[in-house]
PDB file of N, CA and C in Angstrom:
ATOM      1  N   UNK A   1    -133.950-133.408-107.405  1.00  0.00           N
ATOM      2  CA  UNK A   1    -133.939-134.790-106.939  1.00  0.00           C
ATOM      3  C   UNK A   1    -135.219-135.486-107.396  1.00  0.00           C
ATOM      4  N   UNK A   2    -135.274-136.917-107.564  1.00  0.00           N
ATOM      5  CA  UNK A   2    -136.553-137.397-107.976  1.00  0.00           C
ATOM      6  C   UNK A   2    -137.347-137.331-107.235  1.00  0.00           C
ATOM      7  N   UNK A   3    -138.395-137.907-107.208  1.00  0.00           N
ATOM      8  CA  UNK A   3    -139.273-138.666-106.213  1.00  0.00           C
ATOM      9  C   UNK A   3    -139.035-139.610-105.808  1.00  0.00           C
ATOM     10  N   UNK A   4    -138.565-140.441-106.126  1.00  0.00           N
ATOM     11  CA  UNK A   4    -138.216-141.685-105.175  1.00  0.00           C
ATOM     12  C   UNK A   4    -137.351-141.578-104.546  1.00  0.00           C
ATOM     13  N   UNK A   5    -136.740-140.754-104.158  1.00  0.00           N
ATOM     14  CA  UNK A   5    -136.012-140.313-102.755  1.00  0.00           C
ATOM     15  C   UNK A   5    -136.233-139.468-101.816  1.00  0.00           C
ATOM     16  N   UNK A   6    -137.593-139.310-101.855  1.00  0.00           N
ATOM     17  CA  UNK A   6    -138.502-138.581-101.118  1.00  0.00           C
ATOM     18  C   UNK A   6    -139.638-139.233-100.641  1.00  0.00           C
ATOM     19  N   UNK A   7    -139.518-140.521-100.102  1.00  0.00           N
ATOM     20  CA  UNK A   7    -141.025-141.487 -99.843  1.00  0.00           C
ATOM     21  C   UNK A   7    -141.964-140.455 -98.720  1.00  0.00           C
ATOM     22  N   UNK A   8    -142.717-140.667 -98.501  1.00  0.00           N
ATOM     23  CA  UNK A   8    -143.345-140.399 -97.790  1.00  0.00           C
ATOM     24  C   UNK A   8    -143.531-138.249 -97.330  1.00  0.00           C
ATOM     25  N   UNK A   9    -142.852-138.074 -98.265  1.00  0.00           N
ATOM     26  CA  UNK A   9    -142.118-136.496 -98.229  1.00  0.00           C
ATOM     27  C   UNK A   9    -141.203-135.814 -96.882  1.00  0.00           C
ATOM     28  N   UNK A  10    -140.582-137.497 -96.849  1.00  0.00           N
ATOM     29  CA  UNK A  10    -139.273-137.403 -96.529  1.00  0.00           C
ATOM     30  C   UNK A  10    -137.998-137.200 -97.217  1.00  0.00           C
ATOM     31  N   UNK A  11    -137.065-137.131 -96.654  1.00  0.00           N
ATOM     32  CA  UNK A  11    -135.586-137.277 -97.696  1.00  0.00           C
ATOM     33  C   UNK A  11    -135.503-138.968 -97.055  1.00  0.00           C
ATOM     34  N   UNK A  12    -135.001-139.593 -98.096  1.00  0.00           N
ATOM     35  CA  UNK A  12    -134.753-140.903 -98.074  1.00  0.00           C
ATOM     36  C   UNK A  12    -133.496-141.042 -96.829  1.00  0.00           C
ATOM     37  N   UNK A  13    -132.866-139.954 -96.862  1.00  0.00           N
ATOM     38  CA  UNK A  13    -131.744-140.218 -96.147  1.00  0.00           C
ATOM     39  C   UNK A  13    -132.059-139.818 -94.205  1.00  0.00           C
ATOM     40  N   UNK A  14    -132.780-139.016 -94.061  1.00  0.00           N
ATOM     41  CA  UNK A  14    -133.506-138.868 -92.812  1.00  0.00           C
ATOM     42  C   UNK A  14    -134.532-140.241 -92.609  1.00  0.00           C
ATOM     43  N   UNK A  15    -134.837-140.542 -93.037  1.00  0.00           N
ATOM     44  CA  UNK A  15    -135.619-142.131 -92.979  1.00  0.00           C
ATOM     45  C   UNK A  15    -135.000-143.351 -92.723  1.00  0.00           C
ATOM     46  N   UNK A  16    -133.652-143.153 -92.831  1.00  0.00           N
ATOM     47  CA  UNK A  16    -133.030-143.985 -92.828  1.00  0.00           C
ATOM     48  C   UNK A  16    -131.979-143.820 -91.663  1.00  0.00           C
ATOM     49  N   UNK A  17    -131.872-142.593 -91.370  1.00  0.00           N
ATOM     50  CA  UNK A  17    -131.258-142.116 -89.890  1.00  0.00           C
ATOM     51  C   UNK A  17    -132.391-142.306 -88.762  1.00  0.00           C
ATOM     52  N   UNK A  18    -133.322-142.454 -89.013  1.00  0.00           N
ATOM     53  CA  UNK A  18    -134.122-142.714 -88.302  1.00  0.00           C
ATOM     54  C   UNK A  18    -134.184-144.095 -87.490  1.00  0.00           C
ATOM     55  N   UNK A  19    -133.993-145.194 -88.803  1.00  0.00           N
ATOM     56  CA  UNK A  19    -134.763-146.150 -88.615  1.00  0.00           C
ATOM     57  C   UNK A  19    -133.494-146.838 -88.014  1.00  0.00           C
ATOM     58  N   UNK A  20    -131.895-146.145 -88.002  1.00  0.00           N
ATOM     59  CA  UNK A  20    -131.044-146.879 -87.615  1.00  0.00           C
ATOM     60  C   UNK A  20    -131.069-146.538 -86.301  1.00  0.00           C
ATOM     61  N   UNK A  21    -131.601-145.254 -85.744  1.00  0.00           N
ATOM     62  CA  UNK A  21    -131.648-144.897 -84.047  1.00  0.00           C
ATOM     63  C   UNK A  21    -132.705-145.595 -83.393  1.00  0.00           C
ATOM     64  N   UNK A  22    -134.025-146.321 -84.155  1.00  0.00           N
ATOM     65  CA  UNK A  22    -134.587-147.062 -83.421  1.00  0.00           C
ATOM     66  C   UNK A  22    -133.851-148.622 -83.354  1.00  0.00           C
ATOM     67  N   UNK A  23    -133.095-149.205 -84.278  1.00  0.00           N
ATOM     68  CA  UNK A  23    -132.043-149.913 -83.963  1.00  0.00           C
ATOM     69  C   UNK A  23    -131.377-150.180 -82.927  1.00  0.00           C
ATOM     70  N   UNK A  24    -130.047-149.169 -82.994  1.00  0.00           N
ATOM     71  CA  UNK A  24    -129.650-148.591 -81.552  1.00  0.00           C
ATOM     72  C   UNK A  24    -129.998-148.571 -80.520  1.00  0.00           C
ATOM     73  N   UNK A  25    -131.463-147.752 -80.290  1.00  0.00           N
ATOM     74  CA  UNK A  25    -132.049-147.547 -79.248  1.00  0.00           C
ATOM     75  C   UNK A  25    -132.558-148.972 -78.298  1.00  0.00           C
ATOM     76  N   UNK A  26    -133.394-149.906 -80.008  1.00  0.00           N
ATOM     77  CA  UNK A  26    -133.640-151.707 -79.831  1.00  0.00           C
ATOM     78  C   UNK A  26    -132.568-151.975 -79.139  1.00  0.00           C
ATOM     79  N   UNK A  27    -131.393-151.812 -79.207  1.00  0.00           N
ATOM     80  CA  UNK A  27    -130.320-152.434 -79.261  1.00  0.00           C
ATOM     81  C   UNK A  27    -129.817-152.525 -77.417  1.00  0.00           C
ATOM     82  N   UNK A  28    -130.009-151.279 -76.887  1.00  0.00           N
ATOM     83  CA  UNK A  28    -129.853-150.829 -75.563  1.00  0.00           C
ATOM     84  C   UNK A  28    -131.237-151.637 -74.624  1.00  0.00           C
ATOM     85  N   UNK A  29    -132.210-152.266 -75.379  1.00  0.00           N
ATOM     86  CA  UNK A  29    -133.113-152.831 -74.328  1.00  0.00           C
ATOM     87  C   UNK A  29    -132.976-154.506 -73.857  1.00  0.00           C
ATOM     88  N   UNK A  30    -132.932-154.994 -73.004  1.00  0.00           N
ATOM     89  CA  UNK A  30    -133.060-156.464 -72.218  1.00  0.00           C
ATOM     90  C   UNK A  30    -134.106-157.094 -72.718  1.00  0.00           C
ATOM     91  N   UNK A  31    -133.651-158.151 -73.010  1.00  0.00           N
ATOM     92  CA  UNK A  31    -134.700-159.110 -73.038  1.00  0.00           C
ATOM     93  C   UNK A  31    -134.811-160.035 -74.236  1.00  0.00           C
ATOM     94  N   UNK A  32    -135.473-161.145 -74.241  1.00  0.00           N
ATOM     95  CA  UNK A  32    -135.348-161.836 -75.704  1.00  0.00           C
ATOM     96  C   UNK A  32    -136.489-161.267 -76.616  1.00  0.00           C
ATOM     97  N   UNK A  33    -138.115-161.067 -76.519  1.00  0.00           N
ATOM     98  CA  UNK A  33    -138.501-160.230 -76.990  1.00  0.00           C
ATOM     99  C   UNK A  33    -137.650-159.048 -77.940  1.00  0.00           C
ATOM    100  N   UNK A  34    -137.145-157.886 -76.713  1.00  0.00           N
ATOM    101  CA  UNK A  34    -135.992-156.951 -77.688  1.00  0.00           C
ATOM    102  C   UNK A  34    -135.400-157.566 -78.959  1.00  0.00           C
ATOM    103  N   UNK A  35    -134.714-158.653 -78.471  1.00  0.00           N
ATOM    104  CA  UNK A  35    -133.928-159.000 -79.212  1.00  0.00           C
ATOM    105  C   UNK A  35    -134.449-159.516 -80.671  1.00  0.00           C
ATOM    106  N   UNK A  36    -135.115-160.439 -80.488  1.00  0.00           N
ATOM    107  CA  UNK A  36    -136.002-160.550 -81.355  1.00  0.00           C
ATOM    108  C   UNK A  36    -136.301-159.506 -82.378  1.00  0.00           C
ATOM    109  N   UNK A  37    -136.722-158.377 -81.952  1.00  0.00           N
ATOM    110  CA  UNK A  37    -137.614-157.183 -82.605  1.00  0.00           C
ATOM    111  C   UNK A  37    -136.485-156.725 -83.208  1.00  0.00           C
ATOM    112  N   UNK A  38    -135.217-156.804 -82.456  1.00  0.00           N
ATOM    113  CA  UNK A  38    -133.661-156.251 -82.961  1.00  0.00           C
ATOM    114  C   UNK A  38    -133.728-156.830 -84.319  1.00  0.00           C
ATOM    115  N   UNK A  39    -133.397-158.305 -84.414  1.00  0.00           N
ATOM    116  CA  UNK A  39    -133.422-158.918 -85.160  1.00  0.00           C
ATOM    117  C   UNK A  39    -134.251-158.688 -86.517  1.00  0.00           C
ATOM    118  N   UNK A  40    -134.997-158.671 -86.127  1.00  0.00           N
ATOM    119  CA  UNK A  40    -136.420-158.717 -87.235  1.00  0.00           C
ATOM    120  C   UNK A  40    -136.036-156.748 -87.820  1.00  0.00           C
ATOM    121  N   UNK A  41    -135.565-155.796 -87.709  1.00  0.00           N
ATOM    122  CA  UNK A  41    -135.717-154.869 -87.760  1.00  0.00           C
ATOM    123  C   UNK A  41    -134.047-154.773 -89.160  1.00  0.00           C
ATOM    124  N   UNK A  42    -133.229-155.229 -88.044  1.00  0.00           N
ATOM    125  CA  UNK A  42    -131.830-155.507 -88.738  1.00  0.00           C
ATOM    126  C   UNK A  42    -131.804-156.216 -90.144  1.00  0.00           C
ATOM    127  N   UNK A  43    -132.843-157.045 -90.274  1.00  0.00           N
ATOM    128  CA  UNK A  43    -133.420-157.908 -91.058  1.00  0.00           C
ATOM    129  C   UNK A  43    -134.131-157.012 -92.668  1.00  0.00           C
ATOM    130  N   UNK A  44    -134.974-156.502 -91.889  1.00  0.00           N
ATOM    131  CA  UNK A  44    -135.448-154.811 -93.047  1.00  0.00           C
ATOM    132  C   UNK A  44    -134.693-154.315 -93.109  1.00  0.00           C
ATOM    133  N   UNK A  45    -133.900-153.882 -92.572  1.00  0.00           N
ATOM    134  CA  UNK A  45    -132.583-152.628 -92.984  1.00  0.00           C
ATOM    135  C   UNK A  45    -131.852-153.305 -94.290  1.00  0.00           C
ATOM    136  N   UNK A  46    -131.471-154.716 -93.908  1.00  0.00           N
ATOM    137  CA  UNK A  46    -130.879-155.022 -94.730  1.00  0.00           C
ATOM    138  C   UNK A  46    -130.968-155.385 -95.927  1.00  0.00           C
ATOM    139  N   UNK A  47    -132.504-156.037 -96.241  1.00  0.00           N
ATOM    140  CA  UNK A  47    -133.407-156.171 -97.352  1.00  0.00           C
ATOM    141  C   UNK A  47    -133.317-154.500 -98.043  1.00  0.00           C
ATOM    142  N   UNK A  48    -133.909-153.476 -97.039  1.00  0.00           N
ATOM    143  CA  UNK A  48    -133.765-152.058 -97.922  1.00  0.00           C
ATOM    144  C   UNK A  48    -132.511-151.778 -98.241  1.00  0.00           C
ATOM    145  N   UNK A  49    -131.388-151.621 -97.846  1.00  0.00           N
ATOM    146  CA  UNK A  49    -130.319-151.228 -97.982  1.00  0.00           C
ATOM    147  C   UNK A  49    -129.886-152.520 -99.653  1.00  0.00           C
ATOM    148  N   UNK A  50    -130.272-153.428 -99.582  1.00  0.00           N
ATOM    149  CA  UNK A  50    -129.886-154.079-101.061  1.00  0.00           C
ATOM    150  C   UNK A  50    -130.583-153.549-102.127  1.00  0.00           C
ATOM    151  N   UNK A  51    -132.183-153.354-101.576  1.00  0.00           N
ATOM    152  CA  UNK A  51    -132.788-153.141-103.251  1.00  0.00           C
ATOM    153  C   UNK A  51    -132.230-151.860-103.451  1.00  0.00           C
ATOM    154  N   UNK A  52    -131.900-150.744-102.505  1.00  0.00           N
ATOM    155  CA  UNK A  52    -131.216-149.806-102.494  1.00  0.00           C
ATOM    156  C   UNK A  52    -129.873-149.639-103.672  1.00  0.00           C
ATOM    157  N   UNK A  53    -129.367-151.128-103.764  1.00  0.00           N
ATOM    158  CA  UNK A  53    -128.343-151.216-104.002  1.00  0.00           C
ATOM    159  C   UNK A  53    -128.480-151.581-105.767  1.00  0.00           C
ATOM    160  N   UNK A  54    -129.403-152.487-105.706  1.00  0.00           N
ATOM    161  CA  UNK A  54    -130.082-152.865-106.701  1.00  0.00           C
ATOM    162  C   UNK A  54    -130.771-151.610-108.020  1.00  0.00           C
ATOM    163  N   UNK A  55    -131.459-150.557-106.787  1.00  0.00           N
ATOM    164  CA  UNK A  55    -131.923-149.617-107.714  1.00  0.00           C
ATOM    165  C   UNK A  55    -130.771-148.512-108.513  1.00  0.00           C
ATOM    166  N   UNK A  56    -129.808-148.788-107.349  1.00  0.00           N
ATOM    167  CA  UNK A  56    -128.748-147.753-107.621  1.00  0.00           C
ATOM    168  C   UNK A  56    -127.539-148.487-109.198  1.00  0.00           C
ATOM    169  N   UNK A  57    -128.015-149.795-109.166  1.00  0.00           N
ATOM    170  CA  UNK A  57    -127.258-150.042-110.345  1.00  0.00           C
ATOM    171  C   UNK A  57    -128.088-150.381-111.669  1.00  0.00           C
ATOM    172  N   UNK A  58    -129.506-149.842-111.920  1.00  0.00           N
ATOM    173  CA  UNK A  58    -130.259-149.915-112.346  1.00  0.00           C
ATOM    174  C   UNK A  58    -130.109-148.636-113.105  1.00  0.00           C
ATOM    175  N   UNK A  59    -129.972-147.791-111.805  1.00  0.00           N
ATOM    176  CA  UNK A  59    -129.840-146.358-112.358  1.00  0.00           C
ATOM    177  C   UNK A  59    -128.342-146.214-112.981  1.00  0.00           C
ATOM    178  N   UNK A  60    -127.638-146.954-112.664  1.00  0.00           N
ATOM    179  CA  UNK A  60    -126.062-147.179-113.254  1.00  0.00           C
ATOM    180  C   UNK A  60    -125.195-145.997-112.427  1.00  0.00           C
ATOM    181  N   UNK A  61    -125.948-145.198-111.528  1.00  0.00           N
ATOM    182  CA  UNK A  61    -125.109-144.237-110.276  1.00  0.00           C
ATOM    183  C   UNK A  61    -125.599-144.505-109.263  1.00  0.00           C
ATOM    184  N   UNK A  62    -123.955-144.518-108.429  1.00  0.00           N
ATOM    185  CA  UNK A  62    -124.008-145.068-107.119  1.00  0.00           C
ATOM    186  C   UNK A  62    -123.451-143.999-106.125  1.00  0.00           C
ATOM    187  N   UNK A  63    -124.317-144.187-105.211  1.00  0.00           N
ATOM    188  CA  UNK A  63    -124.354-142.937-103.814  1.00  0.00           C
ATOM    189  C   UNK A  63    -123.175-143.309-102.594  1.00  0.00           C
ATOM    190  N   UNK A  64    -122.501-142.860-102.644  1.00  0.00           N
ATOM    191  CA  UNK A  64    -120.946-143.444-101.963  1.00  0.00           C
ATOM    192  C   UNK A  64    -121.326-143.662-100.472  1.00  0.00           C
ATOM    193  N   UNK A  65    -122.024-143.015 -99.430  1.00  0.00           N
ATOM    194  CA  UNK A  65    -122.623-143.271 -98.380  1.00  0.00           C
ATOM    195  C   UNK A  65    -123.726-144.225 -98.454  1.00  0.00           C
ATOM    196  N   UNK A  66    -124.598-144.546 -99.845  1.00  0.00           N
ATOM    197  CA  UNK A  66    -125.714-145.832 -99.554  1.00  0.00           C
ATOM    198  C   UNK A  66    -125.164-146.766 -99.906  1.00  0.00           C
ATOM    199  N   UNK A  67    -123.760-146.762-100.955  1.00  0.00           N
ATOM    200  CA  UNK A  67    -123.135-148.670-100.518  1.00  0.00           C
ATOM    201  C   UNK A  67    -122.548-148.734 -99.400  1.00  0.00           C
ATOM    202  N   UNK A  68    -121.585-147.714 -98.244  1.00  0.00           N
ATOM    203  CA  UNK A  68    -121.376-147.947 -97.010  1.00  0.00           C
ATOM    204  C   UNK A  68    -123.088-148.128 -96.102  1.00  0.00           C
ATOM    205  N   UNK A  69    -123.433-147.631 -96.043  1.00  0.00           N
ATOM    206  CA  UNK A  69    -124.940-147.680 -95.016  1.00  0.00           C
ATOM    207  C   UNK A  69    -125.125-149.245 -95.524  1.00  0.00           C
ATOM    208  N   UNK A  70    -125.235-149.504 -97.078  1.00  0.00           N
ATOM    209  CA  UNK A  70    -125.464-151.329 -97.065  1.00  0.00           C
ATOM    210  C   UNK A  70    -124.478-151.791 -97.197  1.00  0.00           C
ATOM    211  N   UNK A  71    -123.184-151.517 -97.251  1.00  0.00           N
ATOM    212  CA  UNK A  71    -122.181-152.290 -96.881  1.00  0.00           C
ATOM    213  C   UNK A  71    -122.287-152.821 -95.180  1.00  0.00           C
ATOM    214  N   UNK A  72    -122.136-151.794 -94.456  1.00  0.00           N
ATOM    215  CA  UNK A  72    -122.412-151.906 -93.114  1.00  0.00           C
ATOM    216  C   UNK A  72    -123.600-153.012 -92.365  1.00  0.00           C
ATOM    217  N   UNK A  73    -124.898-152.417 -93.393  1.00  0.00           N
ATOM    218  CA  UNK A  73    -125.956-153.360 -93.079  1.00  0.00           C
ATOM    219  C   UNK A  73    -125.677-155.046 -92.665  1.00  0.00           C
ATOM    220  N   UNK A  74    -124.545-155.508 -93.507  1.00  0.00           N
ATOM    221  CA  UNK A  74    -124.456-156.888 -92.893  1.00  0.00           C
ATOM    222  C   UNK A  74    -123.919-157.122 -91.792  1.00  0.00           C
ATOM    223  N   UNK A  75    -123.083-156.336 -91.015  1.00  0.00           N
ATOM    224  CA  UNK A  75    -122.844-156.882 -89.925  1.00  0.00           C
ATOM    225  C   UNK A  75    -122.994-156.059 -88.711  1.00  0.00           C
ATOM    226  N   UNK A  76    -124.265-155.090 -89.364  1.00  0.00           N
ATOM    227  CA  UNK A  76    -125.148-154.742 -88.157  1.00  0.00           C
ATOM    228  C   UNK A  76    -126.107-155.901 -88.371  1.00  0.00           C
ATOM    229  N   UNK A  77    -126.518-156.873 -88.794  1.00  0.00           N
ATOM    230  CA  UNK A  77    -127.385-158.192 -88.803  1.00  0.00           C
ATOM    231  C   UNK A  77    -127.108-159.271 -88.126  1.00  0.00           C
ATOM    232  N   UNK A  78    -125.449-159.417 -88.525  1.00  0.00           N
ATOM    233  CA  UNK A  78    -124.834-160.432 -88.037  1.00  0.00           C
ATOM    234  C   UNK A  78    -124.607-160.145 -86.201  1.00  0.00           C
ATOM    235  N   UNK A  79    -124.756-158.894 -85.847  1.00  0.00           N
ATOM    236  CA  UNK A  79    -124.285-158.620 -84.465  1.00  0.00           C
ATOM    237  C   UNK A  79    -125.882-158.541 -83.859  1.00  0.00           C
ATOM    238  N   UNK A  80    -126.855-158.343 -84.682  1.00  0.00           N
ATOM    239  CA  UNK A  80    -128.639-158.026 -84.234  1.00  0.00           C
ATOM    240  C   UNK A  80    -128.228-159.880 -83.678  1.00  0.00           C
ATOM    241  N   UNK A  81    -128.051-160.610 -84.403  1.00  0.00           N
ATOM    242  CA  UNK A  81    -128.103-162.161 -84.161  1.00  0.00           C
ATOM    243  C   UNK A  81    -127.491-162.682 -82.912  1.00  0.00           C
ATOM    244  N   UNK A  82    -126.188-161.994 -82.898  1.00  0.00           N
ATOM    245  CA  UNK A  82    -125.127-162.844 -81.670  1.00  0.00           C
ATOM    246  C   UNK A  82    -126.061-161.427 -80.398  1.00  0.00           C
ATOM    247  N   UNK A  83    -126.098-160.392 -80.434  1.00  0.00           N
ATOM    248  CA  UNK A  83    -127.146-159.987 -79.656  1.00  0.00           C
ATOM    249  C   UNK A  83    -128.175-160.564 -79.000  1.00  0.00           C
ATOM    250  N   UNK A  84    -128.917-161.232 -80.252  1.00  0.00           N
ATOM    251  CA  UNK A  84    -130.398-161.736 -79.756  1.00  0.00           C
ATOM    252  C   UNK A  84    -129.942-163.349 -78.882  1.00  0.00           C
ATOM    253  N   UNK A  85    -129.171-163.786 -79.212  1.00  0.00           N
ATOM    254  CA  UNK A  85    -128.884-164.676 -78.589  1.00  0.00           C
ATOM    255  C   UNK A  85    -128.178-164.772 -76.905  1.00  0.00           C
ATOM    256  N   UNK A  86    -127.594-163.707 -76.606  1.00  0.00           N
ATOM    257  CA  UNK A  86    -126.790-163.404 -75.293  1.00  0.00           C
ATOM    258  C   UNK A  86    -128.024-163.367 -74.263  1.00  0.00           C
ATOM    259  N   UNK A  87    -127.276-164.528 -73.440  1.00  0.00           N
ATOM    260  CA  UNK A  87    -127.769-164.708 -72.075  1.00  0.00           C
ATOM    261  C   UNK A  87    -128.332-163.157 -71.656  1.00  0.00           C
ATOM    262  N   UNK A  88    -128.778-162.468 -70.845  1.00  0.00           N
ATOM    263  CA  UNK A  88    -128.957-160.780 -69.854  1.00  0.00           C
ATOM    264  C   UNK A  88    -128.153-161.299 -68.562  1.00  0.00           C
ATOM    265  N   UNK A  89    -127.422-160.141 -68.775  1.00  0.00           N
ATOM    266  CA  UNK A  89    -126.645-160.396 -67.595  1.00  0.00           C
ATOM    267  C   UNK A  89    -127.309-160.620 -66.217  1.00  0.00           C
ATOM    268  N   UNK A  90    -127.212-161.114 -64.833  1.00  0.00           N
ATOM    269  CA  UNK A  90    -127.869-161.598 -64.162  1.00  0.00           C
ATOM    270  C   UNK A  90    -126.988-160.353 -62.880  1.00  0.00           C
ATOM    271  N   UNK A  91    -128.090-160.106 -62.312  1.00  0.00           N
ATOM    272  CA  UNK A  91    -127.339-159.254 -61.232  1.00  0.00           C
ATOM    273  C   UNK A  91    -126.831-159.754 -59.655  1.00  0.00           C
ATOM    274  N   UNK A  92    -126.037-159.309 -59.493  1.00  0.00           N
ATOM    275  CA  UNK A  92    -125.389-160.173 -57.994  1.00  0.00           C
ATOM    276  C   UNK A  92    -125.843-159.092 -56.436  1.00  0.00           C
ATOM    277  N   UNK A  93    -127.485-159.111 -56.993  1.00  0.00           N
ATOM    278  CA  UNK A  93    -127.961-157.569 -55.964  1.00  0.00           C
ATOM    279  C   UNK A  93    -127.106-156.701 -55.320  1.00  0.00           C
ATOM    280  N   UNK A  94    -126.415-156.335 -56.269  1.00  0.00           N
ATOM    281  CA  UNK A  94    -125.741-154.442 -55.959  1.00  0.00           C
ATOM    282  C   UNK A  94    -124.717-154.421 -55.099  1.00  0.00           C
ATOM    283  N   UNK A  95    -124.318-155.966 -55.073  1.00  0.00           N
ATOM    284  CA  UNK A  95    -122.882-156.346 -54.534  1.00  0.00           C
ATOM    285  C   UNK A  95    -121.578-155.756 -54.906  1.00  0.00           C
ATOM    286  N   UNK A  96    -120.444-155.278 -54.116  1.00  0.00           N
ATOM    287  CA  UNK A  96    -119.454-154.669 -55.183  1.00  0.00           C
ATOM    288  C   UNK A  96    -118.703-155.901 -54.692  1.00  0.00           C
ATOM    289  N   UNK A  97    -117.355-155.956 -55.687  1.00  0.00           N
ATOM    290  CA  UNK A  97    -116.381-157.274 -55.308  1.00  0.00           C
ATOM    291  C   UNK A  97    -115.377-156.383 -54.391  1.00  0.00           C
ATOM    292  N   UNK A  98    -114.241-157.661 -53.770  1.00  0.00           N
ATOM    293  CA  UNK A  98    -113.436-156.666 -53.323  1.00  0.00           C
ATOM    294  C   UNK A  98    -113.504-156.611 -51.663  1.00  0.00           C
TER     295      UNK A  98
END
């Protein structure tokens, strides 16, 4: 494998499982802050996941899981957005209905 799929003397592909569980994880926290950071994060994924895409047709071979991971990337962006925007639900102090 080259080096450039080894940044940091990682596998490119553990780096990138990574960076989608702090996503996720963004994804599970309250608040507009969060959201924000959601945003802004979804935002890099998706910038990497193109030049990704970019390098891969440079190289003229393409990695069948990194055009899904940036295929995907757009509308894990588009949902970081309608995310960051949602009211937090408001609690009705531990009321049940009924």
């Amino acid at each position: 494998m080259d080096s450039f799929s080894w940044p940091f003397g990682l596998a490119d592909g553990l780096l990138g499982a990574a960076f989608c569980g702090i996503v996720c994880a963004l994804a599970q926290l309250p608040g507009r802050n969060a959201g924000l950071a959601l945003v802004a994060l979804a935002a890099v994924w998706l910038v990497l996941n193109a030049a990704g895409v970019v390098q891969m047709a440079r190289l003229g071979a393409f990695c069948f899981w990194c055009v899904v991971a940036a295929a995907l990337s757009i509308p894990i962006f588009a949902l970081s957005i309608a995310s960051a925007r949602e009211e937090p639900a408001r609690g009705g102090g531990g009321e049940q209905p009924g």
